[in-house]
Each structure stands twice: as C-alpha cells, then as structure tokens.
N, C-alpha and C. Protein backbone atom coordinates (compact mmCIF):
# COMPACT_ATOMS: atom_id res chain seq x y z
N UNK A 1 -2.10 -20.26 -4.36
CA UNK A 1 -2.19 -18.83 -4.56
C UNK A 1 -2.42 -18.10 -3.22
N UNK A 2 -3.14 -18.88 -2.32
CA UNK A 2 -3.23 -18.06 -0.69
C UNK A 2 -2.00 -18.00 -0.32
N UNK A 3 -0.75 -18.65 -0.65
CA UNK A 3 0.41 -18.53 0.05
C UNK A 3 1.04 -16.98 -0.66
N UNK A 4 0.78 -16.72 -1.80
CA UNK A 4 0.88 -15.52 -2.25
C UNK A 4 0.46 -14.58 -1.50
N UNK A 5 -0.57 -14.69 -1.21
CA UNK A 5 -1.32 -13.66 -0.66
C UNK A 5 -0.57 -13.43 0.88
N UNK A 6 -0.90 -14.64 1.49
CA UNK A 6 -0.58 -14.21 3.01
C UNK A 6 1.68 -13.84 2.93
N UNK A 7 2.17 -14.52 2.32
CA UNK A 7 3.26 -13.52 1.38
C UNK A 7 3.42 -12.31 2.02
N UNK A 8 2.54 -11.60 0.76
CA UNK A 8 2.04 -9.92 0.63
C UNK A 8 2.18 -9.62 2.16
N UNK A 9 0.70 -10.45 2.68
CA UNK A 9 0.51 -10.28 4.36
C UNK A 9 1.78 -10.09 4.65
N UNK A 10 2.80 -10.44 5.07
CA UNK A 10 3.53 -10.69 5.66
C UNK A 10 4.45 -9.37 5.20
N UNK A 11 4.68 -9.43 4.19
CA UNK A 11 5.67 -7.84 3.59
C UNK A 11 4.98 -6.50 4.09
N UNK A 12 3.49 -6.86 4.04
CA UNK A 12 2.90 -5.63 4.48
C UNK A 12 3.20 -5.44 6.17
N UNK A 13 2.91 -6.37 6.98
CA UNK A 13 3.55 -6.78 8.72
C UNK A 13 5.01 -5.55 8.64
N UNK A 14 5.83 -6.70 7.82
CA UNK A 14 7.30 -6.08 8.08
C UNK A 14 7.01 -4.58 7.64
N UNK A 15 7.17 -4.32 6.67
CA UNK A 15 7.03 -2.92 6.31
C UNK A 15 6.46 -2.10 6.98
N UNK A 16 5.06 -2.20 8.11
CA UNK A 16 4.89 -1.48 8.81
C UNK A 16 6.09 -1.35 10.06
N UNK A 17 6.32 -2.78 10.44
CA UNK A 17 7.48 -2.25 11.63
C UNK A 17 9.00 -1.71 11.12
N UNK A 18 8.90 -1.78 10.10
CA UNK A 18 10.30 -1.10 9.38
C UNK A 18 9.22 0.66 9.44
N UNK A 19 8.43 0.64 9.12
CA UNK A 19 7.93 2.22 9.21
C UNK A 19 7.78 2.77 10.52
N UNK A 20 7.39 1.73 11.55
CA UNK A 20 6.90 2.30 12.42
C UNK A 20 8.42 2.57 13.42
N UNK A 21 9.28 1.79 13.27
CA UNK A 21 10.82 1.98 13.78
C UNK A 21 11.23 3.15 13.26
N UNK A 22 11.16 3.39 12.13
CA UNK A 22 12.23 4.23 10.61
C UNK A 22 11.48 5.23 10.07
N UNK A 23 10.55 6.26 11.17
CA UNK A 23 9.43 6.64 9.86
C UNK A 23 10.19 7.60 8.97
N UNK A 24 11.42 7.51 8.73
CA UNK A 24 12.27 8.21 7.51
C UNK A 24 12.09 7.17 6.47
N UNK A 25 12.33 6.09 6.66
CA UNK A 25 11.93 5.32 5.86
C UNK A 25 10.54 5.86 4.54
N UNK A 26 9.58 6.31 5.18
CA UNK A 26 8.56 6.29 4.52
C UNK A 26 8.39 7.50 3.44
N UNK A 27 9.01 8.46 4.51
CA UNK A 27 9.50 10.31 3.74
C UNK A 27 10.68 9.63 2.54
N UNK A 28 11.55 8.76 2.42
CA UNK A 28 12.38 8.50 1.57
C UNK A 28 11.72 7.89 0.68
N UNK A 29 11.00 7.26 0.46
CA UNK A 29 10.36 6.41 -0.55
C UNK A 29 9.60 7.84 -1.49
N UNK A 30 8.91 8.46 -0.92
CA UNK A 30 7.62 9.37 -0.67
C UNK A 30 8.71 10.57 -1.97
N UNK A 31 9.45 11.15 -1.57
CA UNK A 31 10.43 11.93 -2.34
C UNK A 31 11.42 11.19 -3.19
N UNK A 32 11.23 9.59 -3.14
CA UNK A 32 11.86 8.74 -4.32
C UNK A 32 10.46 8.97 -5.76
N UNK A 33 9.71 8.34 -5.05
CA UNK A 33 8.13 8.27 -5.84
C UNK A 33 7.80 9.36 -6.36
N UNK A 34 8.18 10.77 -5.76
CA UNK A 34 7.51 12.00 -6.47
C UNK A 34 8.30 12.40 -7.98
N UNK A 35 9.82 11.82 -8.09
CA UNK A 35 10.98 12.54 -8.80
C UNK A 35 10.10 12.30 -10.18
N UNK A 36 9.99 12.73 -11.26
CA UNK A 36 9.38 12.24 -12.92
C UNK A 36 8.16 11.68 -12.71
N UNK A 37 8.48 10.74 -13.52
CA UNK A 37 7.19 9.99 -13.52
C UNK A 37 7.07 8.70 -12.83
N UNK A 38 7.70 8.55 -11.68
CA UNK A 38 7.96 7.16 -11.02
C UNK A 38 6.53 6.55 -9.86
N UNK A 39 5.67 8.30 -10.24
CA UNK A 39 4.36 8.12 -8.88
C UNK A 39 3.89 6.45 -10.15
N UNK A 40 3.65 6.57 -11.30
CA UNK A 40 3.33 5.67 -12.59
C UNK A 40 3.60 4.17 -11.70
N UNK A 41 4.95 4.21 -11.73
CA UNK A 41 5.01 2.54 -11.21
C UNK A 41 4.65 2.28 -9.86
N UNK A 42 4.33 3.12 -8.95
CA UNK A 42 3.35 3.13 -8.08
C UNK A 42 2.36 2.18 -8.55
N UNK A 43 1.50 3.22 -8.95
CA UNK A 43 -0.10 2.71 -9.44
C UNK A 43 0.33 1.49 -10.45
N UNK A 44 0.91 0.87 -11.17
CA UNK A 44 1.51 -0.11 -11.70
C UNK A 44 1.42 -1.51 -10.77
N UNK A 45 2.12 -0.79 -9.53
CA UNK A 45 2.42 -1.86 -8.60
C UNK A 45 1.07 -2.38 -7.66
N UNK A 46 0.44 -1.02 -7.42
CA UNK A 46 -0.72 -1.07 -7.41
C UNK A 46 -1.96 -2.05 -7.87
N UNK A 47 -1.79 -2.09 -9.22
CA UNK A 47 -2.52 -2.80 -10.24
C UNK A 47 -2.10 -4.30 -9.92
N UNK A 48 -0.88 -4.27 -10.20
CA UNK A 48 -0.08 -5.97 -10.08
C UNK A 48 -1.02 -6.19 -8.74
N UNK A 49 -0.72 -5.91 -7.62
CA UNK A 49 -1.41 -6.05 -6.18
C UNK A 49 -2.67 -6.53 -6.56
N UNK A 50 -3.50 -5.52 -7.27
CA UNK A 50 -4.83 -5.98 -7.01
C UNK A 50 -5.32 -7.30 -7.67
N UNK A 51 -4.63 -7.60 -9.00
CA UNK A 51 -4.60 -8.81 -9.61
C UNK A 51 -4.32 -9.64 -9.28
N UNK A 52 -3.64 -9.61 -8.60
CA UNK A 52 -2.75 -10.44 -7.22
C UNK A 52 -4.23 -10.93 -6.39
N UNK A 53 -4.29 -10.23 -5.95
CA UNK A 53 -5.67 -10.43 -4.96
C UNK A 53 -6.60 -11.08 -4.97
N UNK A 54 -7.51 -10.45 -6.48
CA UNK A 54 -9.08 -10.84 -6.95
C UNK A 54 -8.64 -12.45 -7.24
N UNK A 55 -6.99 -12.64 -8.15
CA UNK A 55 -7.34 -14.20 -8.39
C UNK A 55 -7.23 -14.69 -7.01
N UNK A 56 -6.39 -14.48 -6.29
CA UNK A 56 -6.73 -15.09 -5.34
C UNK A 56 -7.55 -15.46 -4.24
N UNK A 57 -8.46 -14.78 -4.39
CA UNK A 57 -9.73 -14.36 -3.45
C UNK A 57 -10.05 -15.69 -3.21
N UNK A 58 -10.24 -16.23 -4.21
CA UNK A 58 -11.47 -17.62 -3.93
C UNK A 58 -11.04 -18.52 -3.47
N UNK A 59 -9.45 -18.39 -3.10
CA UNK A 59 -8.58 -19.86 -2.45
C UNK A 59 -8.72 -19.30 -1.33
N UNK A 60 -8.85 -18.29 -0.88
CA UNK A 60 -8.58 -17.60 0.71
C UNK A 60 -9.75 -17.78 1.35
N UNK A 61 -9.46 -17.97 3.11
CA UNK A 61 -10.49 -18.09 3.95
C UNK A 61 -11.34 -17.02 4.07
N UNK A 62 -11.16 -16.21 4.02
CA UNK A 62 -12.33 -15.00 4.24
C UNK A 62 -11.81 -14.12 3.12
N UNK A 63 -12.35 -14.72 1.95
CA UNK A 63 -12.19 -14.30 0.46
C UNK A 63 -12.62 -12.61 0.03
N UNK A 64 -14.31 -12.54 0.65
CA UNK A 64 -14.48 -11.52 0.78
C UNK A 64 -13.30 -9.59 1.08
N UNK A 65 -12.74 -10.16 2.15
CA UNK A 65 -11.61 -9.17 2.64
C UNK A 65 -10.46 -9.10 1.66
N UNK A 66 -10.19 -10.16 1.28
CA UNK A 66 -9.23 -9.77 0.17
C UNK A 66 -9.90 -9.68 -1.10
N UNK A 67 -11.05 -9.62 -1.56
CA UNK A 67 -11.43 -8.72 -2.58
C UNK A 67 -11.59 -7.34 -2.18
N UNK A 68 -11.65 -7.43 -0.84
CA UNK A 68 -11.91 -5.85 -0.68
C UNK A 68 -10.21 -5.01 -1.02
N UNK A 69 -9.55 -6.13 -0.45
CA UNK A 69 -8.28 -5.33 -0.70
C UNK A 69 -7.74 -4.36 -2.18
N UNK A 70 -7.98 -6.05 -2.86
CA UNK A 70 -8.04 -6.07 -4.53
C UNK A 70 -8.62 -4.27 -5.07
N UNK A 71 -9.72 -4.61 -4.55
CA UNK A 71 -10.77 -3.29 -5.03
C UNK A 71 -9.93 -1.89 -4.61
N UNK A 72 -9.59 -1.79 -3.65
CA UNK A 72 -8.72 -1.04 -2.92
C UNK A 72 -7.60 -0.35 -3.49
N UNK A 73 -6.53 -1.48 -3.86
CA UNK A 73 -6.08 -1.37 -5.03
C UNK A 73 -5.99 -0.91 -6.14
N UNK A 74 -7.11 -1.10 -6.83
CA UNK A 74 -7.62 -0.82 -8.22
C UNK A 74 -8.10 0.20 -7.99
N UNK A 75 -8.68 1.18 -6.89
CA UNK A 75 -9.17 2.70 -6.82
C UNK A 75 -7.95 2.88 -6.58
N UNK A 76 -7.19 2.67 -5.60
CA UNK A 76 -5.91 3.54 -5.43
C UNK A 76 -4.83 4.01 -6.85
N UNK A 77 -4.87 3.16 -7.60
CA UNK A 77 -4.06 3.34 -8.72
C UNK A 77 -4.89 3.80 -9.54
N UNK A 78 -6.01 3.80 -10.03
CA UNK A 78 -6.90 4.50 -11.16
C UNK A 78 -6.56 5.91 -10.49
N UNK A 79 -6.95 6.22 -9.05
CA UNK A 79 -6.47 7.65 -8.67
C UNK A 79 -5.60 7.96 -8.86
N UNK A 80 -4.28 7.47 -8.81
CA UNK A 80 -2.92 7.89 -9.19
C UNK A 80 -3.02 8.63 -10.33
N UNK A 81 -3.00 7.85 -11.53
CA UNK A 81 -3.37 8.53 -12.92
C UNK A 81 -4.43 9.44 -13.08
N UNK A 82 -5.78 9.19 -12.46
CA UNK A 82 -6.87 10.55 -12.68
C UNK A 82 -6.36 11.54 -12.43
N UNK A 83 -5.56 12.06 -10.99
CA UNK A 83 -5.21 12.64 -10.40
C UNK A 83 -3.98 13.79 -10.63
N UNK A 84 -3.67 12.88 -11.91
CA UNK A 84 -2.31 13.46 -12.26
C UNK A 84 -0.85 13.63 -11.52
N UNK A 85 0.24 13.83 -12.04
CA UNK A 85 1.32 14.01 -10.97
C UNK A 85 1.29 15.10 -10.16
N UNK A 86 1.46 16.36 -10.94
CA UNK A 86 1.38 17.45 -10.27
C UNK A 86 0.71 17.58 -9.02
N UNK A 87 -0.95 16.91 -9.05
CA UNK A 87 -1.48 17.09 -7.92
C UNK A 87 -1.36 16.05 -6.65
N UNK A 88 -0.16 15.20 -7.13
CA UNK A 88 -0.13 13.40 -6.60
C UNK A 88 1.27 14.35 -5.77
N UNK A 89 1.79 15.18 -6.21
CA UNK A 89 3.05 15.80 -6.16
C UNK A 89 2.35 16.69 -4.74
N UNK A 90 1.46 17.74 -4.80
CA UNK A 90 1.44 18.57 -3.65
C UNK A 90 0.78 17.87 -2.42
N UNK A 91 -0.03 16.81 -3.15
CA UNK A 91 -0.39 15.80 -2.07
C UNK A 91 0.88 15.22 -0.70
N UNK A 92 1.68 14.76 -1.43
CA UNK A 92 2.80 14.54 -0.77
C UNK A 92 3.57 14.90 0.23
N UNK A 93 3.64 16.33 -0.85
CA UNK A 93 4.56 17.25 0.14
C UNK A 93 4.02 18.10 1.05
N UNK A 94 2.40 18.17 0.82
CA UNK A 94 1.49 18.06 2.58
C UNK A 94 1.91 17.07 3.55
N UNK A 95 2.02 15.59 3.05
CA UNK A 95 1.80 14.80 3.86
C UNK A 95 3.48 14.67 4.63
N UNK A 96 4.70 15.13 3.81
CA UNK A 96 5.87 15.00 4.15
C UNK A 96 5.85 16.24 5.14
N UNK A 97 5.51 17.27 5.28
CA UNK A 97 5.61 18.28 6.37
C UNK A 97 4.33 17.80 7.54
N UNK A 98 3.75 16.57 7.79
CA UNK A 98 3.41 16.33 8.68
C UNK A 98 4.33 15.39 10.10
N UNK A 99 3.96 15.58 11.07
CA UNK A 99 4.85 15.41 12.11
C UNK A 99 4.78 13.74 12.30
N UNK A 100 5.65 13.37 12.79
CA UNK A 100 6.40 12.04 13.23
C UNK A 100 5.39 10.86 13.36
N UNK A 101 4.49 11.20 14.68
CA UNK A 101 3.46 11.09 14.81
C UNK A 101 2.36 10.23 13.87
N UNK A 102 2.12 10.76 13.05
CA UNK A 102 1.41 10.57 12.02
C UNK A 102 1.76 9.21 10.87
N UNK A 103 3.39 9.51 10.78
CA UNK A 103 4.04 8.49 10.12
C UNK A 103 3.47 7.13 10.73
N UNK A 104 3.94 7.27 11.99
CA UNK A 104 3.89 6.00 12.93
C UNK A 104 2.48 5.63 13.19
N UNK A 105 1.25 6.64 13.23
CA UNK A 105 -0.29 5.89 12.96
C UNK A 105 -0.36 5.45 11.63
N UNK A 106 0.32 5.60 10.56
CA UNK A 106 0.26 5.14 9.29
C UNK A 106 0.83 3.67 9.50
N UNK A 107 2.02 3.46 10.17
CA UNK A 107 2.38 2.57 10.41
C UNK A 107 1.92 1.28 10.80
N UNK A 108 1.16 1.87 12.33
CA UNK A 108 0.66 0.68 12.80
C UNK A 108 -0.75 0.16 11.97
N UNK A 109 -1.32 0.92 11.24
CA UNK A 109 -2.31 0.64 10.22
C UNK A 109 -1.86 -0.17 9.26
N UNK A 110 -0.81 -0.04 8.49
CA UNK A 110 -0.19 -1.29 7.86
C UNK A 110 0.54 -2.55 8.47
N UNK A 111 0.90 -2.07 9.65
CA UNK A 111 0.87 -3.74 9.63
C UNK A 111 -0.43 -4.16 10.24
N UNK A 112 -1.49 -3.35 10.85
CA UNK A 112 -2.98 -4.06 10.71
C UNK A 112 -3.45 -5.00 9.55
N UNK A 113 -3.30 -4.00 8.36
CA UNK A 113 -3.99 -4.32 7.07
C UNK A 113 -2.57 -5.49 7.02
N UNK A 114 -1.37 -5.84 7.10
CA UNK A 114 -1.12 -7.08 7.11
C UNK A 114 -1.26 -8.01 7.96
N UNK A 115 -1.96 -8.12 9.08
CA UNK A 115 -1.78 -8.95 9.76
C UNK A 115 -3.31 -9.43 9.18
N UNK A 116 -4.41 -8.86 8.95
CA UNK A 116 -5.79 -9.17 8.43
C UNK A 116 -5.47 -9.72 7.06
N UNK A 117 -4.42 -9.65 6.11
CA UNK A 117 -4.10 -10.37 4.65
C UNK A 117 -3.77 -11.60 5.40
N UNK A 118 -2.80 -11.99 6.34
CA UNK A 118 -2.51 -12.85 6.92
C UNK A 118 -3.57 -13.55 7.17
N UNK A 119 -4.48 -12.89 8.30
CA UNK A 119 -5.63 -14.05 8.69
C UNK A 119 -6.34 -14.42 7.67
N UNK A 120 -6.90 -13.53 7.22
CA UNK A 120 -7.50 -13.90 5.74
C UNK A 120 -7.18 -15.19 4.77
N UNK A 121 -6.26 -14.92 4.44
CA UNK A 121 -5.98 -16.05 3.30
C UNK A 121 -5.78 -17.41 4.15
C-alpha cells in the first residue's frame, strides 16, 4: 500500500512541474471544475485521496505525515460541500484573475507536498 502512496507522491511531483511549466494548465482545470456540479467530484476525489492515505499510513515510514495528508483531505472536501458551489464558484474566479506568479508558487508547493508523500512512505 506505500507503493500507492508514494504513486500519488509522484503524480503530485509531475503535476506540479506540468503546473509550474503550463500555469494554464491549472486556470483550465479550475473553469473545467467550476461548470455544474463537477466542483462534487472534486471533493469525491478528495475523499478517495484521503482513504487512500489513513489506510495507508501505517505501512509508511513517517506515517504520521501522511495522516496528516489524509486529514487534509477530508477537511478539504467536507469544505467543498459546506461551502456550497456558488461560493466554491466566486472563490475561483478570485483566484483565476490572480497573476502568473502565484500559479507558479502554487506550483512549486505541490510538487513539495509530493516530493514529502514520496519521502514519507
């Protein structure tokens, strides 16, 4: 199950340097996710993630961190739904009129948080 995990690690790595190359990349997802009700399988995916995680916690080397992830997870998507769309919606489209910049510190933060799933597990 750690190979799962460090996996993830690893999608999370790429995905930041696909963001941090492409930060259109991230505005496209961002205005895919807002259309209906698709923010839903977000927090969905969300959920899967964190389940993902907690079982795996206890096979991983520094188990602790990936429960933290898990947990992480599981607030991020309970917020989704508390939050509602509408307001998941203007959230967004703050964050989509922010400059380039910003994308790309988002970036290199995810592939942080993957390279630490990596060490971790």
């Amino acid at each position: 199950m750690d190979i799962v995990v460090q996996c993830l690690g690893a999608v999370f790595l790429l995905l930041g340097i696909v963001y941090l190359l492409k930060p259109n990349v991230v505005k496209w997802l961002m205005r895919f996710f807002k259309q209906g009700k698709r923010m839903y399988l977000a927090a969905m995916v969300r959920l899967a993630l964190a389940v993902i995680f907690l079982v795996a916690a206890r096979e991983c080397d520094v188990s602790w961190v990936i429960v933290t992830f898990g947990i992480i997870f599981i607030i991020s998507a309970v917020l989704i739904f508390a939050m509602g769309l509408e307001r998941i919606r203007r959230l967004l489209d703050w964050y989509l009129k922010q400059p380039v910049f910003i994308f790309r510190v988002i970036a290199l933060i995810v592939m942080a948080v993957g390279a630490v799933i990596i060490y971790s597990a």
